[in-house]
C-alpha atoms as a PDB file:
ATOM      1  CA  UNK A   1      48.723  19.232 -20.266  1.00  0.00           C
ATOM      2  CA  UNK A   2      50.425  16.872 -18.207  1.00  0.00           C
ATOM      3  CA  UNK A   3      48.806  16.470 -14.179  1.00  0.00           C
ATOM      4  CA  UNK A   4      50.070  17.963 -11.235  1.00  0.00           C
ATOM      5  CA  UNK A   5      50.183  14.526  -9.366  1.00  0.00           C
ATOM      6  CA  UNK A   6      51.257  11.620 -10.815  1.00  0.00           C
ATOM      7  CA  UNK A   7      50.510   7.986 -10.468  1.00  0.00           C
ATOM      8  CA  UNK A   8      53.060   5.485 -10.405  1.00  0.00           C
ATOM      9  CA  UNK A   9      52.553   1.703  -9.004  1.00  0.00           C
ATOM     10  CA  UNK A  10      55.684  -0.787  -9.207  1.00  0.00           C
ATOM     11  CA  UNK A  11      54.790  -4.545  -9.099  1.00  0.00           C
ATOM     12  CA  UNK A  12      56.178  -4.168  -5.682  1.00  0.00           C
ATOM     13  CA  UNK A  13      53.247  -2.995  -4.556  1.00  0.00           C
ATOM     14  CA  UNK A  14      55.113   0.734  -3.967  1.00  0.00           C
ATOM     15  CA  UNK A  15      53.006   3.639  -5.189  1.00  0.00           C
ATOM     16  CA  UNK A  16      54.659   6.903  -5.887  1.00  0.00           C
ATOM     17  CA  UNK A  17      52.506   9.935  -5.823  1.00  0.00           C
ATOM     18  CA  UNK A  18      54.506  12.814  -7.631  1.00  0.00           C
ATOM     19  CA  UNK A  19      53.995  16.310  -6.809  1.00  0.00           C
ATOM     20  CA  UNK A  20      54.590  17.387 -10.675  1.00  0.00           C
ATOM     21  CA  UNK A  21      54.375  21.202 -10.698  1.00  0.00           C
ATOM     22  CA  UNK A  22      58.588  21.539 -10.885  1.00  0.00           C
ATOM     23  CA  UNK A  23      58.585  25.192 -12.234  1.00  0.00           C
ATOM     24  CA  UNK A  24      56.625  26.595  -9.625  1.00  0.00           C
ATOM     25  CA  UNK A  25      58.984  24.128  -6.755  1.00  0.00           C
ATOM     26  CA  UNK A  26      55.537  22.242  -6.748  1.00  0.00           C
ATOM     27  CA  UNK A  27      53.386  24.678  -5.501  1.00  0.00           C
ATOM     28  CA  UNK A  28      49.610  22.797  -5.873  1.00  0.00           C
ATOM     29  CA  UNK A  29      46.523  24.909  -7.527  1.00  0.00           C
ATOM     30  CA  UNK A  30      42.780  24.080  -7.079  1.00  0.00           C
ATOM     31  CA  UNK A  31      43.195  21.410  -9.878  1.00  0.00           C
ATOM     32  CA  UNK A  32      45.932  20.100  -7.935  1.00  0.00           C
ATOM     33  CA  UNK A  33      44.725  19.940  -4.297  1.00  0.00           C
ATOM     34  CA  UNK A  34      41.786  18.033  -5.985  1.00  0.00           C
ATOM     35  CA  UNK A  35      43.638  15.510  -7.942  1.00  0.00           C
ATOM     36  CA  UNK A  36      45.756  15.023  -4.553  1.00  0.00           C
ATOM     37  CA  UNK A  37      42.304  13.684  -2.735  1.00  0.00           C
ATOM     38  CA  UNK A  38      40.809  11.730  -5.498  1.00  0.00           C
ATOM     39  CA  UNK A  39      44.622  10.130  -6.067  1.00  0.00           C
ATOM     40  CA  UNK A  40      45.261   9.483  -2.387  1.00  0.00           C
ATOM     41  CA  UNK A  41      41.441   7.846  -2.370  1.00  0.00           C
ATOM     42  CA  UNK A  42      42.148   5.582  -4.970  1.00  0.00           C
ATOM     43  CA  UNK A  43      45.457   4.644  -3.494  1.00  0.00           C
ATOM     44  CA  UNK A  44      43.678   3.282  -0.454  1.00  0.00           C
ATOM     45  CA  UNK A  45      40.821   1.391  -1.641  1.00  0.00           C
ATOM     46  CA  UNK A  46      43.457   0.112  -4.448  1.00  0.00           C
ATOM     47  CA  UNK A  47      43.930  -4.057  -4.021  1.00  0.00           C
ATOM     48  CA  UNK A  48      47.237  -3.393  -5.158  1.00  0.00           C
ATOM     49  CA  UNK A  49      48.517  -0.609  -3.133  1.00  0.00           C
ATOM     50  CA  UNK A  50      50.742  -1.894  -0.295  1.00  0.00           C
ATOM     51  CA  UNK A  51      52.719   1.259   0.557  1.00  0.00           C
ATOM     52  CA  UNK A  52      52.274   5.354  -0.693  1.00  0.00           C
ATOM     53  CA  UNK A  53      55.344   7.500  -1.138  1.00  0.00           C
ATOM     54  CA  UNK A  54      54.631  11.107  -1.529  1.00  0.00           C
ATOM     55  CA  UNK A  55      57.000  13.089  -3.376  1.00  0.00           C
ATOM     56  CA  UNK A  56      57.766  16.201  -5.352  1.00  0.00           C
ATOM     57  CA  UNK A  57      59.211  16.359  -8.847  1.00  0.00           C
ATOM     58  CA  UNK A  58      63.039  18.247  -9.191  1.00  0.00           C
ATOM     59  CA  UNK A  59      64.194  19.689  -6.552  1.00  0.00           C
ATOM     60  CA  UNK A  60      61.533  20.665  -3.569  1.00  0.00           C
ATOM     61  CA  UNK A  61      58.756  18.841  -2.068  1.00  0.00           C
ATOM     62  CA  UNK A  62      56.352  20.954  -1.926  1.00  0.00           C
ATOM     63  CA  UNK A  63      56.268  25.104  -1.074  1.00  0.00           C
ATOM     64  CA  UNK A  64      52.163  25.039  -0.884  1.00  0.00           C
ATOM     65  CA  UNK A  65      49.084  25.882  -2.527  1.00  0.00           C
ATOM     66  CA  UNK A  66      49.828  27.820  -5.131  1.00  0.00           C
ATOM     67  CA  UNK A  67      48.632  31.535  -4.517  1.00  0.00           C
ATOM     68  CA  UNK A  68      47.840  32.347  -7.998  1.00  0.00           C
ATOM     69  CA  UNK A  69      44.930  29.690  -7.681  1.00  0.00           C
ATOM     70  CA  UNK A  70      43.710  30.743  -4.150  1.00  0.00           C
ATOM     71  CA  UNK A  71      40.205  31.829  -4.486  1.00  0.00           C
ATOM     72  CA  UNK A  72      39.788  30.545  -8.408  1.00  0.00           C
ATOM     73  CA  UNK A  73      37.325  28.236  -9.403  1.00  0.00           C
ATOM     74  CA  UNK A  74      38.966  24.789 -10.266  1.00  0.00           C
ATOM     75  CA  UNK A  75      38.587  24.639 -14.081  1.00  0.00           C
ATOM     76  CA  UNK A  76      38.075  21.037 -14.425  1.00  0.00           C
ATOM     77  CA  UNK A  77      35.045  21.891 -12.038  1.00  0.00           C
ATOM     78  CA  UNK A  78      31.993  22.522 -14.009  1.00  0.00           C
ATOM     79  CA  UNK A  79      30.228  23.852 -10.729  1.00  0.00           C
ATOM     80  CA  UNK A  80      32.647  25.706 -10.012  1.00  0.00           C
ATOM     81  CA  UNK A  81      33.113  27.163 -13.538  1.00  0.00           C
ATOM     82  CA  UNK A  82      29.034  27.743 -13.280  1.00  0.00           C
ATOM     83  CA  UNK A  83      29.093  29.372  -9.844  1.00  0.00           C
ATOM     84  CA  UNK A  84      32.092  30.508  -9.409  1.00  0.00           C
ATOM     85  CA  UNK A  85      31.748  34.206  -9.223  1.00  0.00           C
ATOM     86  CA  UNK A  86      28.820  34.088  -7.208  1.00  0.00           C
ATOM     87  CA  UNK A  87      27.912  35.509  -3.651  1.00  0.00           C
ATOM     88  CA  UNK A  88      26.760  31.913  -2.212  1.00  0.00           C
ATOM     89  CA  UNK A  89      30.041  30.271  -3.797  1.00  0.00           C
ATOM     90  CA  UNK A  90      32.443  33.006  -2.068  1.00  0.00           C
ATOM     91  CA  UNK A  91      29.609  33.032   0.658  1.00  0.00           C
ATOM     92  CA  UNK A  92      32.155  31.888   4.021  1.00  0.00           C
ATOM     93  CA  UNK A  93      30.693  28.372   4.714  1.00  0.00           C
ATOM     94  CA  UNK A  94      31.103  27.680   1.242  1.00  0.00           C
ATOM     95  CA  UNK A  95      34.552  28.381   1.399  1.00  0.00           C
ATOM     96  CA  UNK A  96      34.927  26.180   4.115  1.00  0.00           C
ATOM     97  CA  UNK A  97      33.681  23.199   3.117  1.00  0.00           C
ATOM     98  CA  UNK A  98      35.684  23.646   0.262  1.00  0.00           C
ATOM     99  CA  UNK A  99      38.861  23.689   2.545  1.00  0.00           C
ATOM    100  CA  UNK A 100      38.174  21.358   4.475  1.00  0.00           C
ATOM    101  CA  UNK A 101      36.950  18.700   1.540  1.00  0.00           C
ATOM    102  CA  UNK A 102      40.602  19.592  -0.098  1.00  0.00           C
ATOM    103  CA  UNK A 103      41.904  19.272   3.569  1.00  0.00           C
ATOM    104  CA  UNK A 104      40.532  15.446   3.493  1.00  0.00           C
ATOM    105  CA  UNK A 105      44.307  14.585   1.775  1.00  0.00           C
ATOM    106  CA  UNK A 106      46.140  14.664   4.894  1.00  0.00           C
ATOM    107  CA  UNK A 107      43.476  12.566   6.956  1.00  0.00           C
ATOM    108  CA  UNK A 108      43.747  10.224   3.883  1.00  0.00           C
ATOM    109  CA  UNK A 109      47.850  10.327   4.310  1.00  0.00           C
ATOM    110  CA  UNK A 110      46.751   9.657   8.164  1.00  0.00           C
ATOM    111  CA  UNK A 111      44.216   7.376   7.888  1.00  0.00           C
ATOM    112  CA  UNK A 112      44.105   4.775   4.933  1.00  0.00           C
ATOM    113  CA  UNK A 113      45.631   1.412   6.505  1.00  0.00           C
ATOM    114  CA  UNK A 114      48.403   1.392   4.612  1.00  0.00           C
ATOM    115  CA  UNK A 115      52.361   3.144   5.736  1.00  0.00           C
ATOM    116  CA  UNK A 116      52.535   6.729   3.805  1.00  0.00           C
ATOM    117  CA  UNK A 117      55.960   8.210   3.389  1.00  0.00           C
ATOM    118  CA  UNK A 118      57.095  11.045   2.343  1.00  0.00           C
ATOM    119  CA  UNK A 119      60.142  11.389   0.738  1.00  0.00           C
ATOM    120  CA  UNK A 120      62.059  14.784   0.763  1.00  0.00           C
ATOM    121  CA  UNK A 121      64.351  16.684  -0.651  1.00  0.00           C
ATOM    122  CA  UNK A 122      63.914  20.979  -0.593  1.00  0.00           C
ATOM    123  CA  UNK A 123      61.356  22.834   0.969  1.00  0.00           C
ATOM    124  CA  UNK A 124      58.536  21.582   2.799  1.00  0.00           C
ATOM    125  CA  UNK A 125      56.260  24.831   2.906  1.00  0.00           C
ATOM    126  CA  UNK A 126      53.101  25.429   3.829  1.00  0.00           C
ATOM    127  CA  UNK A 127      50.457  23.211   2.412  1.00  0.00           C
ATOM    128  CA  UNK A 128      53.523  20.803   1.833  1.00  0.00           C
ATOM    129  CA  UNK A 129      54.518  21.161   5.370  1.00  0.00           C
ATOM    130  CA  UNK A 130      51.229  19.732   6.562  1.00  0.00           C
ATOM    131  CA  UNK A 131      50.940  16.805   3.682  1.00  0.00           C
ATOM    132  CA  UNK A 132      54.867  15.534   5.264  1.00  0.00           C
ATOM    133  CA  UNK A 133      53.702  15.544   8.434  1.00  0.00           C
ATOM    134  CA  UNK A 134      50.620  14.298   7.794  1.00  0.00           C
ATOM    135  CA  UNK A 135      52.456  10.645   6.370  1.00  0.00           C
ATOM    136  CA  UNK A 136      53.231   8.047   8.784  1.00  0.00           C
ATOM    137  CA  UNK A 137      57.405   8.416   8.193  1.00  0.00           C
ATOM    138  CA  UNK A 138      58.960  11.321   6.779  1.00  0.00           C
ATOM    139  CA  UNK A 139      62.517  10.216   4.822  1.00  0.00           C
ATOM    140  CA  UNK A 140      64.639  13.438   4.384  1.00  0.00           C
ATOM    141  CA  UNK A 141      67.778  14.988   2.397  1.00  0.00           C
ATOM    142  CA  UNK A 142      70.017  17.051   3.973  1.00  0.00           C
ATOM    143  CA  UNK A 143      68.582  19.553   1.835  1.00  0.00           C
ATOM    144  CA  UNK A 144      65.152  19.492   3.043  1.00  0.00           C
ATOM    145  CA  UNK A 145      63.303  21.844   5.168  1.00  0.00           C
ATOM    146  CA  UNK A 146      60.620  23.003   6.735  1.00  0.00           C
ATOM    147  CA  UNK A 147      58.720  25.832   7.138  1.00  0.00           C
ATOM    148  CA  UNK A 148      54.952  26.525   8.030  1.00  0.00           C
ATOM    149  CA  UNK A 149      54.896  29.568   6.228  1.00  0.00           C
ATOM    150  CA  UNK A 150      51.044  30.221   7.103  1.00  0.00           C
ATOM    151  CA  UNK A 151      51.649  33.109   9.628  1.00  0.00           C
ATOM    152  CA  UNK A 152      53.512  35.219   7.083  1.00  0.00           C
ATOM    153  CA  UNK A 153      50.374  35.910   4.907  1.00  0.00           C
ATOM    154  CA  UNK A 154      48.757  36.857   8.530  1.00  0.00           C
ATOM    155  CA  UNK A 155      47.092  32.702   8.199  1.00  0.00           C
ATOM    156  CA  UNK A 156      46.854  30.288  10.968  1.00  0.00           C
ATOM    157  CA  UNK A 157      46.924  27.348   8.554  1.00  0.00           C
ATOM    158  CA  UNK A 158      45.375  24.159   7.538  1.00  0.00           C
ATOM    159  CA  UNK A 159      45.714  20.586   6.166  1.00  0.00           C
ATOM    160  CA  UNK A 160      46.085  19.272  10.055  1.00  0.00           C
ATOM    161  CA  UNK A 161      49.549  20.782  10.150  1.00  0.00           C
ATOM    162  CA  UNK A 162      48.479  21.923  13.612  1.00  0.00           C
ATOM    163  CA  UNK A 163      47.498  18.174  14.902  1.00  0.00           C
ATOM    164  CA  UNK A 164      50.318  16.665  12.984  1.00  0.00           C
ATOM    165  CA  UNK A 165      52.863  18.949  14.548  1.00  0.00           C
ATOM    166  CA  UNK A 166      51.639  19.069  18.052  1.00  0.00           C
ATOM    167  CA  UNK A 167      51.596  15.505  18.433  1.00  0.00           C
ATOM    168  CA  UNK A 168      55.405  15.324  17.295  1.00  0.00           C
ATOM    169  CA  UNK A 169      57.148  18.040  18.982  1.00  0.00           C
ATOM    170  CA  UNK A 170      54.451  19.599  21.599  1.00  0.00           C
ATOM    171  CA  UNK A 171      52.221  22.229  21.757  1.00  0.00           C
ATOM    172  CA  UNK A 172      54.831  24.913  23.008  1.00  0.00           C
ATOM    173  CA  UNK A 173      57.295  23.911  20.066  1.00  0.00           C
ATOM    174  CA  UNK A 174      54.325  23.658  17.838  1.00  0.00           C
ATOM    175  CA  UNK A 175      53.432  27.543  18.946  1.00  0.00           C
ATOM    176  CA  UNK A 176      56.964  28.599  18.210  1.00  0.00           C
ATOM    177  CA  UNK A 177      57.231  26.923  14.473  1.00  0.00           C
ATOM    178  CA  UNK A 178      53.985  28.149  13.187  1.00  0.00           C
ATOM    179  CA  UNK A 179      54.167  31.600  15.162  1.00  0.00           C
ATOM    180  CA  UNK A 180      57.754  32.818  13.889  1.00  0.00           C
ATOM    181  CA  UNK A 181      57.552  30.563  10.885  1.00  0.00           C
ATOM    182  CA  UNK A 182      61.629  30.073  10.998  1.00  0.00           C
ATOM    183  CA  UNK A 183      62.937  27.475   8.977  1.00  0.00           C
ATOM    184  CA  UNK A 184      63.465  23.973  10.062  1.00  0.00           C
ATOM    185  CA  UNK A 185      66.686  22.432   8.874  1.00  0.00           C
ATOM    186  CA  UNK A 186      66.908  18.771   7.723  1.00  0.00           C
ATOM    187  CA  UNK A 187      69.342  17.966  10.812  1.00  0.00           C
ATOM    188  CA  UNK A 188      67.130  19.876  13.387  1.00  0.00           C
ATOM    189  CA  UNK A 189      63.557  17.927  12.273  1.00  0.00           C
ATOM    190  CA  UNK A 190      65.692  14.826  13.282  1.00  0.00           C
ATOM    191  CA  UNK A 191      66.106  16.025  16.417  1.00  0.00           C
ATOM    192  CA  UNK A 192      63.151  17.203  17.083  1.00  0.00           C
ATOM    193  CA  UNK A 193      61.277  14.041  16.143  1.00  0.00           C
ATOM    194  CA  UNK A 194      59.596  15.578  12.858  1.00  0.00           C
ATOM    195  CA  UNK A 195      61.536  13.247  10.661  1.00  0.00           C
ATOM    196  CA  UNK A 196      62.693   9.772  10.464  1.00  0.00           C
ATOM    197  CA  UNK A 197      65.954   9.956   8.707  1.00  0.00           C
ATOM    198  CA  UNK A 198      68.070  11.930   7.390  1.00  0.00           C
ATOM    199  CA  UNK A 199      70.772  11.140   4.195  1.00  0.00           C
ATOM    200  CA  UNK A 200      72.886  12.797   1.856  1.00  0.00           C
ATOM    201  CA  UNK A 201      70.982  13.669  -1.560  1.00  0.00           C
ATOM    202  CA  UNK A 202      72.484  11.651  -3.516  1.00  0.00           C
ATOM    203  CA  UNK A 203      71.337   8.644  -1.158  1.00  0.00           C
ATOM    204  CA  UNK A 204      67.598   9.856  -0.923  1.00  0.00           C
ATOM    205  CA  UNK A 205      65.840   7.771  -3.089  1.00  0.00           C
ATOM    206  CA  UNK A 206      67.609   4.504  -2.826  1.00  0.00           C
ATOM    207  CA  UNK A 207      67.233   4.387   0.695  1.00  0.00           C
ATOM    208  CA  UNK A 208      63.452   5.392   0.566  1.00  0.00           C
ATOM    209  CA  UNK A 209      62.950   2.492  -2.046  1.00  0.00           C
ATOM    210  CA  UNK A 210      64.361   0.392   0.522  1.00  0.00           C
ATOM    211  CA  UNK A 211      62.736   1.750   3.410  1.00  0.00           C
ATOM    212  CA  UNK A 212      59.298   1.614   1.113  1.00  0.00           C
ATOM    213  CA  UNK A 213      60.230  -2.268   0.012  1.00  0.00           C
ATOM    214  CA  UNK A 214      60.451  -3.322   3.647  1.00  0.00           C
ATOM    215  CA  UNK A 215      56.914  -2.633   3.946  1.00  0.00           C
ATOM    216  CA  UNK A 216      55.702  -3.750   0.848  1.00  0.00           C
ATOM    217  CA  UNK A 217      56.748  -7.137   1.676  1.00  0.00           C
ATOM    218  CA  UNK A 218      55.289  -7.293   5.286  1.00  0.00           C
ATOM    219  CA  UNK A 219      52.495  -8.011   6.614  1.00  0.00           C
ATOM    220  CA  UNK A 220      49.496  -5.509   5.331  1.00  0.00           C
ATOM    221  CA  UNK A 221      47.272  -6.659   8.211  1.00  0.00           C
ATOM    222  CA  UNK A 222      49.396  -6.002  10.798  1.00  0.00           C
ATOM    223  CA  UNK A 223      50.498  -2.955   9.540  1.00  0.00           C
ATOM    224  CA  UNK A 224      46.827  -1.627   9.140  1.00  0.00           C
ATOM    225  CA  UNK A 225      45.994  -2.572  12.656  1.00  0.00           C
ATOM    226  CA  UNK A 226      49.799  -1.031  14.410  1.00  0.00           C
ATOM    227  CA  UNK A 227      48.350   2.185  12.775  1.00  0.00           C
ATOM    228  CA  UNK A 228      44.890   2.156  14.582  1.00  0.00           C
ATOM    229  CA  UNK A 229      46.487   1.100  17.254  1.00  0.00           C
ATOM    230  CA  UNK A 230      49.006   3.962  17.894  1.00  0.00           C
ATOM    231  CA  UNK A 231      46.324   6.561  16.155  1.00  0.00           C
ATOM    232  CA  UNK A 232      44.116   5.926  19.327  1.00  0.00           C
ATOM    233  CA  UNK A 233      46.885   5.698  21.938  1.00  0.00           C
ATOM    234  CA  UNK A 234      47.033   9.635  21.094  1.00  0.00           C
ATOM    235  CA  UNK A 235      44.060  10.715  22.711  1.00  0.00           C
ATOM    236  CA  UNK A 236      42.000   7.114  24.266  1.00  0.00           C
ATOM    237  CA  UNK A 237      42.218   5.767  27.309  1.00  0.00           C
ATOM    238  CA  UNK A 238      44.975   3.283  28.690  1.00  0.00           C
ATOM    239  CA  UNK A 239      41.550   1.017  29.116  1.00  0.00           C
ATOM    240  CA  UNK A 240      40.574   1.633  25.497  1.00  0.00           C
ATOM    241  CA  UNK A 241      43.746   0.997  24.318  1.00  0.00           C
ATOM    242  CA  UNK A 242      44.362  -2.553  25.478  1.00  0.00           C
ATOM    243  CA  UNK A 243      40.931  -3.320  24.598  1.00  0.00           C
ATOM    244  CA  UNK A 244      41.626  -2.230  21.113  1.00  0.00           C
ATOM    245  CA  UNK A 245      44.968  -4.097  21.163  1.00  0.00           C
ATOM    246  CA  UNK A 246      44.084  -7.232  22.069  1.00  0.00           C
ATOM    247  CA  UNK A 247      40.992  -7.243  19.066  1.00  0.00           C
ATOM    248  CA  UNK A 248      43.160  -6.532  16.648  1.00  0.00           C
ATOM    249  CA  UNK A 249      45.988  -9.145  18.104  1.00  0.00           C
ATOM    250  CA  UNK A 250      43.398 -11.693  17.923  1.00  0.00           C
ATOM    251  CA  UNK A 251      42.507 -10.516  14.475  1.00  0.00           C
ATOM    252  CA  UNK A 252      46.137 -10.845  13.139  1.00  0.00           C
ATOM    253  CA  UNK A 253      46.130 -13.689  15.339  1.00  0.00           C
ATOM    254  CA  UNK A 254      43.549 -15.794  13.006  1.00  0.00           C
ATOM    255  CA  UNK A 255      45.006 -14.221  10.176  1.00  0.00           C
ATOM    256  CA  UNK A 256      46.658 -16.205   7.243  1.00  0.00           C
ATOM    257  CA  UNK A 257      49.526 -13.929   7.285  1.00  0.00           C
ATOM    258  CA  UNK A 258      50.308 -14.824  10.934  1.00  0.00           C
ATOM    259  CA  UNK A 259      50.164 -18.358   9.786  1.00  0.00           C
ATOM    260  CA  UNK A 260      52.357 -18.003   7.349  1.00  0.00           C
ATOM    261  CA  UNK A 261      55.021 -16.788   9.669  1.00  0.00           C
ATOM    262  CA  UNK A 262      54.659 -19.065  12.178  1.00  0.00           C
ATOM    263  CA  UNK A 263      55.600 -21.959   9.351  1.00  0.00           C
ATOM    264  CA  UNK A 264      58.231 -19.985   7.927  1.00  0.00           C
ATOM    265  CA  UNK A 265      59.998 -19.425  11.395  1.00  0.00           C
ATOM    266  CA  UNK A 266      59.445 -23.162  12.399  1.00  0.00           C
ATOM    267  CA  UNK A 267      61.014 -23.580   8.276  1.00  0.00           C
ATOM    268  CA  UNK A 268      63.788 -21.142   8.991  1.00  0.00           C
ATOM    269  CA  UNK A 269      62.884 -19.162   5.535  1.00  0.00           C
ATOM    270  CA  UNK A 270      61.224 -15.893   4.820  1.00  0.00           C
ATOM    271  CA  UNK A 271      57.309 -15.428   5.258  1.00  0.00           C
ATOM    272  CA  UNK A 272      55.267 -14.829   2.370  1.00  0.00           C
ATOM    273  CA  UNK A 273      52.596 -12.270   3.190  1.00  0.00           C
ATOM    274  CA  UNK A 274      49.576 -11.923   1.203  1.00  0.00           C
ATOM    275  CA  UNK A 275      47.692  -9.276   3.347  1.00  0.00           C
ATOM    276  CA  UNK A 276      44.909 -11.890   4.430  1.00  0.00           C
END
């Protein structure tokens, strides 16, 4: 049985994690949602990994969990095969901390210092809706679209849509999206701010590879450290900010990487980067 996320690293340093479920327009099951952590995990501790592009195989990224598994025990879960049908495993804190370990993939997509992208083309539902937004840049086809999706099986949702969103477009936008659950059009995400760019199709995955290469060849520190610092100027203080700006410009400062530039810029030649 082939897995529902694949793995695949270029010597770029470009990792492409493939939503593989096409016959179901990559709708994720328990199996899934658990490969997706332990993947995303590996990606970040990974000396190798310099940049994550999420994806889904065909044509959709992602139209959410998939509801035939909601509730099931994961199968490649022997405690869950064991306990399964029991009241403490149904039991609602169980259930939660279930959720919310699953739910650890988007804080992952958030978190890890490295760029996440994700690259779409289709719907963006649900469970996929949140994992997009959840990446640091969001590369769309004019195909693509959203749609939270949660509200119509009378859900408020999950994955951090809800953060994600609101810090994009607003609370008041982020009401109306998940409340009426309309969909999002490839064109209108752009101009609300939900994604980065927008390109024919046929044009999607070149320009992603490019977008994803850019990275790959920068400088990893610096990149780890622009992420922490726009992370905290979301909800820290103008005070906390600076002081958490200027440790981490010192940091780059001293850094090997930052070296390197200098000499290539005095050299007139491209820097080398070697993330240290």
């Amino acid at each position: 049985m082939s897995e529902a996320i694949t793995w695949a690293l270029a010597d770029t340093g470009v990792l492409t994690l493939t939503i593989d479920r096409p016959e179901v327009r990559n709708a994720i099951d328990t199996t899934g949602q658990n490969l997706l952590v332990r993947r995303l995990v590996d990606a970040a501790r990974h000396p190798r990994v310099k940049v994550v592009v999420l994806t889904g195989a065909g044509a959709a990224f992602c139209t959410g969990a998939d509801v035939r598994s909601m509730g099931a025990p994961d199968p490649d879960d022997a405690i869950a095969q064991e306990f399964g049908q029991t009241e403490l495993w149904q039991a609602h804190e169980a259930r939660v901390d279930r959720l919310r370990r699953l739910a650890e993939a988007s804080f992952l997509l958030h978190d890890m210092g490295k760029p996440t992208i994700a690259k779409l083309r289709g719907p963006a539902a649900g469970l996929g809706f949140s994992l997009a937004l959840a990446c640091d840049f969001r590369i769309a086809a004019d195909n693509a679209f959203f749609v939270s999706s949660f509200a119509k099986i009378g859900t408020p949702g999950d994955y951090g849509g809800s953060y994600f969103l609101t810090q994009l477009v607003g609370p008041s936008k982020a009401k109306e999206i998940y409340m009426l659950c309309d969909r999002v059009g490839a064109a209108e995400a752009l101009a609300l701010g939900m994604v980065n760019r927008v390109l024919p199709e046929a044009e999607l995955d070149a320009a992603t590879d490019a977008f994803a290469l850019r990275l790959a060849n920068g400088p990893a520190l610096a990149w780890r450290a622009i992420k922490e610092n726009i992370h905290a100027a979301a909800h820290q203080t103008l005070q906390q900010v600076l002081d958490l700006e200027a440790r981490n410009m010192i940091r780059c400062r001293l850094s090997e990487d930052c070296k390197e530039a200098l000499a290539a810029f005095q050299q007139k030649r491209e820097p080398r980067f070697e993330g240290r």
